[in-house]
C-alpha atoms as a PDB file:
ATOM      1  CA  UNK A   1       0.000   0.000   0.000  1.00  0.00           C
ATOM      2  CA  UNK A   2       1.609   3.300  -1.048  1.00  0.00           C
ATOM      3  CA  UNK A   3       1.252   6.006   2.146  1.00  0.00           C
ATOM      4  CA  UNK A   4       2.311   8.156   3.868  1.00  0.00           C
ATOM      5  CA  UNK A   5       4.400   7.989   7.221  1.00  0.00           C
ATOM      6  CA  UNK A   6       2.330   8.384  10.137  1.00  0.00           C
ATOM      7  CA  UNK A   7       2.405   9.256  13.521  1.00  0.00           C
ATOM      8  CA  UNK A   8       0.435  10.330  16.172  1.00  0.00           C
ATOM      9  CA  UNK A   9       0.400  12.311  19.336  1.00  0.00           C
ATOM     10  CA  UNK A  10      -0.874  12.219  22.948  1.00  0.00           C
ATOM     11  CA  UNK A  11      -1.100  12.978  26.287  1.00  0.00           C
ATOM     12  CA  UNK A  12      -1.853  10.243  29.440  1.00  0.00           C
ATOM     13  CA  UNK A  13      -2.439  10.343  32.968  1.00  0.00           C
ATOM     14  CA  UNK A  14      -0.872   8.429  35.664  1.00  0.00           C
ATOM     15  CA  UNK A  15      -3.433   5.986  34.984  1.00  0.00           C
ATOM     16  CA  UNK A  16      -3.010   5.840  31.309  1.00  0.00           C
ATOM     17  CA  UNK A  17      -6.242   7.928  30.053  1.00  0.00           C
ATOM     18  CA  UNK A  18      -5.965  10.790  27.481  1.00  0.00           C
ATOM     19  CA  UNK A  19      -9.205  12.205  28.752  1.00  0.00           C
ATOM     20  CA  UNK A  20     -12.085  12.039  31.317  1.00  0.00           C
ATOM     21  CA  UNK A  21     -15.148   9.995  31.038  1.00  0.00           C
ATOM     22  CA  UNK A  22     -16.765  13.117  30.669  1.00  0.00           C
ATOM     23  CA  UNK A  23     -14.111  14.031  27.815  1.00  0.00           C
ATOM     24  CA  UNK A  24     -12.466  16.974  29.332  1.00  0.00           C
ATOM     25  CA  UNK A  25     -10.739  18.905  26.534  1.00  0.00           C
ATOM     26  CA  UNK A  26      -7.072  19.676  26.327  1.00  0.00           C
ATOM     27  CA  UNK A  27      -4.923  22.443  27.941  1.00  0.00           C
ATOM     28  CA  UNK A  28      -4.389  19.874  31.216  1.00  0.00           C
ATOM     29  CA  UNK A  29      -0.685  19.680  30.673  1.00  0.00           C
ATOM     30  CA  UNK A  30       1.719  22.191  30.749  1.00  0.00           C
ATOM     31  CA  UNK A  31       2.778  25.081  28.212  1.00  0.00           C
ATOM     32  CA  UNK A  32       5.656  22.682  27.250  1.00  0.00           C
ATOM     33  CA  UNK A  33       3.187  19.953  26.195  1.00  0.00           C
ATOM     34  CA  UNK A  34       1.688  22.199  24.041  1.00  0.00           C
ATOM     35  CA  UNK A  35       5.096  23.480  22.622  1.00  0.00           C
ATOM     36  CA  UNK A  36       5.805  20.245  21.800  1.00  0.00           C
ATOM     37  CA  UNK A  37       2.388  19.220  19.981  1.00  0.00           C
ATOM     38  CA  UNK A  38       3.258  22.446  17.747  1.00  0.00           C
ATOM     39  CA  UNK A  39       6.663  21.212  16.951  1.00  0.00           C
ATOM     40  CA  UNK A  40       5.581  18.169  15.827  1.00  0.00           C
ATOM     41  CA  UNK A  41       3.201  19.236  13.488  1.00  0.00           C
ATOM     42  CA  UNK A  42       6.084  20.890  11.791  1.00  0.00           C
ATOM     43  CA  UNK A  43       6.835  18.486   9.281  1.00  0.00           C
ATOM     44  CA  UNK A  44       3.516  17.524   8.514  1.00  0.00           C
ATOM     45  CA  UNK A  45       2.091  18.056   4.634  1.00  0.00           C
ATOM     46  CA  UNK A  46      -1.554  16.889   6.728  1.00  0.00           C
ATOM     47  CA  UNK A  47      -2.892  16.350  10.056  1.00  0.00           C
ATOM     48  CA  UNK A  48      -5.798  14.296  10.936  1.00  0.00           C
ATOM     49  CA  UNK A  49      -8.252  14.041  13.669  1.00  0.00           C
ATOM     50  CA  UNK A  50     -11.371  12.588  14.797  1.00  0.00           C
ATOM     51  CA  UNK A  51     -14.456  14.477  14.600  1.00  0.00           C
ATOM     52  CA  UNK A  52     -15.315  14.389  18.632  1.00  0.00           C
ATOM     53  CA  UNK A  53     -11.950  15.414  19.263  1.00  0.00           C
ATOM     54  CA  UNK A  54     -12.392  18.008  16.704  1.00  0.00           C
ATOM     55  CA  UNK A  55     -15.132  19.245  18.834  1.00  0.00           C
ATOM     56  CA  UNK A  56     -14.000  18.549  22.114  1.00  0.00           C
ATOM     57  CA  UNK A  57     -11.274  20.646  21.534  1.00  0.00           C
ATOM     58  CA  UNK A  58     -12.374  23.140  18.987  1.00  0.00           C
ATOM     59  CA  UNK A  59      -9.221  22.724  17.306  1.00  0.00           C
ATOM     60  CA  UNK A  60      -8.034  24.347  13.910  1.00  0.00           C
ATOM     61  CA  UNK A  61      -5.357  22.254  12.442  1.00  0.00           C
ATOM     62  CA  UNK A  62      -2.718  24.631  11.518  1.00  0.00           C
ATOM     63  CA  UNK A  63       0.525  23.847  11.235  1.00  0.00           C
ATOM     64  CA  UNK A  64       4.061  26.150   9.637  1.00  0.00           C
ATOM     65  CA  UNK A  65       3.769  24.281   6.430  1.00  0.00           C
ATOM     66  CA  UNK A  66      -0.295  25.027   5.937  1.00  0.00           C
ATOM     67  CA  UNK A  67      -0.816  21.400   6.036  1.00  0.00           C
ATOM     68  CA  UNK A  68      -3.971  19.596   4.787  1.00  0.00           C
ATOM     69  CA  UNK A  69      -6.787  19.256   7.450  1.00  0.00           C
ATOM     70  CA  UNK A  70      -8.183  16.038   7.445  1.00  0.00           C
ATOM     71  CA  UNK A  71     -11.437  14.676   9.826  1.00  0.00           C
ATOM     72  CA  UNK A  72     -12.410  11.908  10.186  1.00  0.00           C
ATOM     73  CA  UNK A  73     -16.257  11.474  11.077  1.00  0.00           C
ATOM     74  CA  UNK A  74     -18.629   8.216  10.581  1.00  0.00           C
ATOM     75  CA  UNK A  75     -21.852  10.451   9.997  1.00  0.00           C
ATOM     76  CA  UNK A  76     -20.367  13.386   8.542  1.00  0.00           C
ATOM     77  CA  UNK A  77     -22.537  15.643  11.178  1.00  0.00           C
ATOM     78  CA  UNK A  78     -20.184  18.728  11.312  1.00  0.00           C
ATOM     79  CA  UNK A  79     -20.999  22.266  13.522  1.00  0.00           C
ATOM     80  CA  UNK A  80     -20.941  24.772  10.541  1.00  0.00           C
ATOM     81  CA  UNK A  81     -19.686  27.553  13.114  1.00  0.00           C
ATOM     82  CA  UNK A  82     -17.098  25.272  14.563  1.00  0.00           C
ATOM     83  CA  UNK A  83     -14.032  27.192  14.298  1.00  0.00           C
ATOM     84  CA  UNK A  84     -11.644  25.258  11.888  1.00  0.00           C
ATOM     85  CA  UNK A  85     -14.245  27.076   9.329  1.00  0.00           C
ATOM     86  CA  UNK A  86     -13.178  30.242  10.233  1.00  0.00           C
ATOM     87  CA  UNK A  87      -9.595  30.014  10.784  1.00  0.00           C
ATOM     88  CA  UNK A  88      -7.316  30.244   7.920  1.00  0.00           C
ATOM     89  CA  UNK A  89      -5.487  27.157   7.480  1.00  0.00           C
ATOM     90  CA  UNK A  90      -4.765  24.770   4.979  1.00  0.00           C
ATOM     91  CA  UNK A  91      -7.899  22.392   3.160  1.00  0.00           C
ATOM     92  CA  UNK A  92     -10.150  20.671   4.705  1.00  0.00           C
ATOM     93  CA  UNK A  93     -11.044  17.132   3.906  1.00  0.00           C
ATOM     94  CA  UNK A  94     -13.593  15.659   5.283  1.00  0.00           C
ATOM     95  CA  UNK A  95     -13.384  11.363   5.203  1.00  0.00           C
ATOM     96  CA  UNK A  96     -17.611  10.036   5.628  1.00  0.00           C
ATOM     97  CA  UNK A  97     -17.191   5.926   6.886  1.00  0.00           C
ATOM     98  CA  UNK A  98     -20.896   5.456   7.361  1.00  0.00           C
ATOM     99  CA  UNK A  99     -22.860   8.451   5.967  1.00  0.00           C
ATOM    100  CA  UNK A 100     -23.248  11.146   3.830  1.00  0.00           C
ATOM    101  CA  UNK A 101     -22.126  14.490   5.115  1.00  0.00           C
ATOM    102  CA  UNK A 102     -24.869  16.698   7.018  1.00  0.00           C
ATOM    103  CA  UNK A 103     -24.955  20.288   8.351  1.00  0.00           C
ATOM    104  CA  UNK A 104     -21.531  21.560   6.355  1.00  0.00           C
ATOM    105  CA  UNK A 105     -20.897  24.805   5.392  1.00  0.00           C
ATOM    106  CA  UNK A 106     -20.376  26.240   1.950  1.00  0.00           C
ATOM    107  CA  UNK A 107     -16.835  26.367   2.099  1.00  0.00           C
ATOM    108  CA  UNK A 108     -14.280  25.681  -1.123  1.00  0.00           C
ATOM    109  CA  UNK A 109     -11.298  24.522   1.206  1.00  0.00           C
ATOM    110  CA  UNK A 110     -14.090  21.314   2.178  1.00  0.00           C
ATOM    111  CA  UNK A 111     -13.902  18.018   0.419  1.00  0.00           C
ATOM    112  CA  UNK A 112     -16.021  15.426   1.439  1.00  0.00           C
ATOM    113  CA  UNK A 113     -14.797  11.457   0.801  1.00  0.00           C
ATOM    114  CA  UNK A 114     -16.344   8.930   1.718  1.00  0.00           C
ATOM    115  CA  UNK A 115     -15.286   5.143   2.071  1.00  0.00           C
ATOM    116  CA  UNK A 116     -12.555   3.319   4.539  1.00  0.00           C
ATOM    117  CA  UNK A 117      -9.942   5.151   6.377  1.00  0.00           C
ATOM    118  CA  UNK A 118      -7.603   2.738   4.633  1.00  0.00           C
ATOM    119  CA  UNK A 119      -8.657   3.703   0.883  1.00  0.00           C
ATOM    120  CA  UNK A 120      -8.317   7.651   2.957  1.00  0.00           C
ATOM    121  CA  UNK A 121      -5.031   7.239   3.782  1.00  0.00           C
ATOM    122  CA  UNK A 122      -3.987   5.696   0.337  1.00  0.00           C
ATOM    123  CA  UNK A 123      -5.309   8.664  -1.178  1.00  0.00           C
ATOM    124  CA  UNK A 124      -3.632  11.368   0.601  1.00  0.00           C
ATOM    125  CA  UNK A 125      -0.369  10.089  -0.451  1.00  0.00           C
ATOM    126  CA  UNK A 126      -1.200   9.034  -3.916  1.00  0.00           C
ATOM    127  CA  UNK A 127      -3.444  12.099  -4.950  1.00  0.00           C
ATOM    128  CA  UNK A 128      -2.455  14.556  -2.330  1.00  0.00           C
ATOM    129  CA  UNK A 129       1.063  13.713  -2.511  1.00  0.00           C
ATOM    130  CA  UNK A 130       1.153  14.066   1.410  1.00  0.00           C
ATOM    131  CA  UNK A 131       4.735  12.298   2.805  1.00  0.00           C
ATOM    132  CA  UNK A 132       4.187  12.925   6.911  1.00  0.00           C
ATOM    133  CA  UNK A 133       0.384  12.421   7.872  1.00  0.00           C
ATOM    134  CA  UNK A 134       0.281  13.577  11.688  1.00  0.00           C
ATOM    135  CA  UNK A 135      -2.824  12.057  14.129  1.00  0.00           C
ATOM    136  CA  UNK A 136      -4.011  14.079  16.867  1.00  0.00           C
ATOM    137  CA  UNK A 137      -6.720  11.545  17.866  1.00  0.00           C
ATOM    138  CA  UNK A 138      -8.496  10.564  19.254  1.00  0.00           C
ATOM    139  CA  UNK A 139      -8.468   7.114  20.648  1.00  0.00           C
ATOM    140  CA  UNK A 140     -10.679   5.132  18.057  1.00  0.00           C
ATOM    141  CA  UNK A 141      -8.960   6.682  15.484  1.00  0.00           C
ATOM    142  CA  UNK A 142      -5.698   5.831  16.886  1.00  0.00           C
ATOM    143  CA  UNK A 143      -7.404   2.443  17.392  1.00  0.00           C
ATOM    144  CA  UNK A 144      -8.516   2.235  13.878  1.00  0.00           C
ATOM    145  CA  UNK A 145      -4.963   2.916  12.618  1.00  0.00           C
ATOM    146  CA  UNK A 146      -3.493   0.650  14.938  1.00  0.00           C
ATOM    147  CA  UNK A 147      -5.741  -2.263  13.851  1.00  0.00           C
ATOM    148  CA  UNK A 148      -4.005  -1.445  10.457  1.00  0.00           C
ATOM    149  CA  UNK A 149      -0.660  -1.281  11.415  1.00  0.00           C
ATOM    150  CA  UNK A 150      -0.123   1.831   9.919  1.00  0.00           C
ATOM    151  CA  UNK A 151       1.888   3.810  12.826  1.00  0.00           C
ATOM    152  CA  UNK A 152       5.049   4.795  12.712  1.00  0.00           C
ATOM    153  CA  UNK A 153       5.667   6.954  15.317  1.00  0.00           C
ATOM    154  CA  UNK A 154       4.003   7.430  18.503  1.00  0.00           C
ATOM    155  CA  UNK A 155       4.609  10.745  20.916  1.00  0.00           C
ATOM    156  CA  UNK A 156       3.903  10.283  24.335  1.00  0.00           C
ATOM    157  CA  UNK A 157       3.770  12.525  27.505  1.00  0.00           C
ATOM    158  CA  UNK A 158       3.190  10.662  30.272  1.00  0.00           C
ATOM    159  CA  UNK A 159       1.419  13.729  32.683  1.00  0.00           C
ATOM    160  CA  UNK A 160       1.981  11.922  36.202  1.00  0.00           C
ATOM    161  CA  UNK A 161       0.416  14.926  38.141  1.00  0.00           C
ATOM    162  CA  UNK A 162      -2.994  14.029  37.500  1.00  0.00           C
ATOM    163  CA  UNK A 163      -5.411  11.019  37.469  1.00  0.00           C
ATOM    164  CA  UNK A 164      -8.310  10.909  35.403  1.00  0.00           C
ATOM    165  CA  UNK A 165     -10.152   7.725  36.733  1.00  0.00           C
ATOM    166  CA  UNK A 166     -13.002   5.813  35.383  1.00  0.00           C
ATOM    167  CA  UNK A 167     -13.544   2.684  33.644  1.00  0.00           C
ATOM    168  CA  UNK A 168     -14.772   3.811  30.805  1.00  0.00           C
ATOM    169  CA  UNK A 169     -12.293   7.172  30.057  1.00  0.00           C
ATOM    170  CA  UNK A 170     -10.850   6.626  26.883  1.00  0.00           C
ATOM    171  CA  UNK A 171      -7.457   5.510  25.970  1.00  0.00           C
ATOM    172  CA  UNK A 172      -4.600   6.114  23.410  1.00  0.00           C
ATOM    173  CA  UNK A 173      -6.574   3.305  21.563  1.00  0.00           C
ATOM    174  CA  UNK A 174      -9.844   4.145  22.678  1.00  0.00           C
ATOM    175  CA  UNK A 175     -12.386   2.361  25.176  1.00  0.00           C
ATOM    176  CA  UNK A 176     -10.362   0.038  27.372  1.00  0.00           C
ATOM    177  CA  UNK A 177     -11.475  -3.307  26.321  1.00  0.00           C
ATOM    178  CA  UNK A 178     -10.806  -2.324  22.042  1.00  0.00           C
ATOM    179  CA  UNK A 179      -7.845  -5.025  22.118  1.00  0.00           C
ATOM    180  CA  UNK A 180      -6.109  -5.230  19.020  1.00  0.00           C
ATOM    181  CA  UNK A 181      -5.473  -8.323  17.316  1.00  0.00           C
ATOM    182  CA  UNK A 182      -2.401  -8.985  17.822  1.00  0.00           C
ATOM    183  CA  UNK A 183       0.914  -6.562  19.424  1.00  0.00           C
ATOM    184  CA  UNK A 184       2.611  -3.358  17.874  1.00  0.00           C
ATOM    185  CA  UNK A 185       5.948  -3.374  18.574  1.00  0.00           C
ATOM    186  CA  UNK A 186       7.984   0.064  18.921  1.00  0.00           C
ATOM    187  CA  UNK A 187      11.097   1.168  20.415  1.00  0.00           C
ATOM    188  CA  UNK A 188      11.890   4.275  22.323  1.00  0.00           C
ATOM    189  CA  UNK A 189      13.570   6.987  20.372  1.00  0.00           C
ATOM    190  CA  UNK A 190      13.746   9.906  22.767  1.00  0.00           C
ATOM    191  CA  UNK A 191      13.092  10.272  26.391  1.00  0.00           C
ATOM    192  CA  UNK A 192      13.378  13.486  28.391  1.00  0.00           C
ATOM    193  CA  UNK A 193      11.934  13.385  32.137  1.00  0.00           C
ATOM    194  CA  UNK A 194      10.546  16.436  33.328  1.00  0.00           C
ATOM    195  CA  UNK A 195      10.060  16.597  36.989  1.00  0.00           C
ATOM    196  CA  UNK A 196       9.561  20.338  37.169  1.00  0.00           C
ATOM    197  CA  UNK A 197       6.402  19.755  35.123  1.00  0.00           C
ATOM    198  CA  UNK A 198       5.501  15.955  36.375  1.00  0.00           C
ATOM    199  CA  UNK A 199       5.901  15.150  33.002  1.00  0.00           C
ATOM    200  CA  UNK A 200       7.504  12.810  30.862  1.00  0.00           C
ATOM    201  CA  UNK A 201       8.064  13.231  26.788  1.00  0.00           C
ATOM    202  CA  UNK A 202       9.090  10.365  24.946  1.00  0.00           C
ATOM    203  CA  UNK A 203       9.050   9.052  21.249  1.00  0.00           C
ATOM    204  CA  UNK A 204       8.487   5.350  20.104  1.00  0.00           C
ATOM    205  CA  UNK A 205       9.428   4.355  16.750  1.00  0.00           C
ATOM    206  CA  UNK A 206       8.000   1.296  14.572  1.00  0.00           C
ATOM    207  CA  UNK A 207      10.557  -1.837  15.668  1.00  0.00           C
END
């Protein structure tokens, strides 16, 4: 399958959740996080996200290189105010796995697909000529991707100040009981321990 490299990017509590079960949005970890989730969209020709992450955290997308901004929604249902319509940025695709697109603006940068992620993914690189495809979640995405075997790179920051709790909080691969079929195996390519911040960054790369 011709694609793109991929990675993707997160933050976990001490007990291993990216959010709460009530899906509290970003901005829990420090300003150093965030400079880091900034530098590592600066290689990316796209960057991808889930449509309730999207939402949760009324994100944009941007990036230095005014990289393609991809969602990825099963029904399509998109906020026509939400602000990644408003903010300049690069285009917007918009991948439909179970639907047809519903409530979208009128906007040129917005191209709907439809199909598998898989056939999405294949695209990008093959139409859309897009080399580093960046993931910001969330968790069934990642899951989805990971079911694939398509990562390449996973970012980590490990935010040991707080616990999130809850058996059904999401997790870097969503819900707690989505096992995959089988392992991933990675290796760790850069570790820095922050306890200043009671944080810890590291990098896995594809074994």
């Amino acid at each position: 399958m011709v694609r793109p490299r991929i990675s993707t990017n997160f933050a976990i509590s001490a007990d291993g959740k990216i959010s709460s079960i009530h899906h509290r949005p970003s901005g829990w970890t420090s300003k150093q996080d965030h400079q880091r989730l900034l530098e590592l969209r600066q290689n990316a020709d796209a960057l991808m996200v889930g449509r309730g992450t999207l939402e949760h955290d009324q994100m944009t997308l941007t990036g230095p290189r005014n990289p393609l901004r991809c969602i990825i929604s099963r029904t399509g249902e998109l906020d026509p105010t939400h602000p990644i319509f408003s903010k300049p940025g690069g285009p917007i695709h918009l991948l439909v796995t179970n639907g047809e697109g519903k409530s979208l603006p009128q906007d040129p940068r917005l191209t709907i697909h439809t199909g598998t992620l898989k056939d999405f993914i294949h695209s990008l690189a093959e139409t859309h000529h897009v080399k580093n495809l960046h993931c910001e979640g969330g968790g069934q995405l990642v899951n989805e991707l990971a079911q694939l075997d398509l990562i390449d790179e996973f970012h980590l920051t490990v935010a040991a100040h707080t616990l999130f709790g809850g058996a059904e909080s999401p997790t870097t691969t969503g819900k707690p009981a989505n096992f995959l079929p089988a392992s991933r195996h990675f290796k760790i390519s850069y570790f820095e321990p922050r306890t200043d911040l009671g944080e810890c960054f590291l990098s896995y790369s594809r074994a």
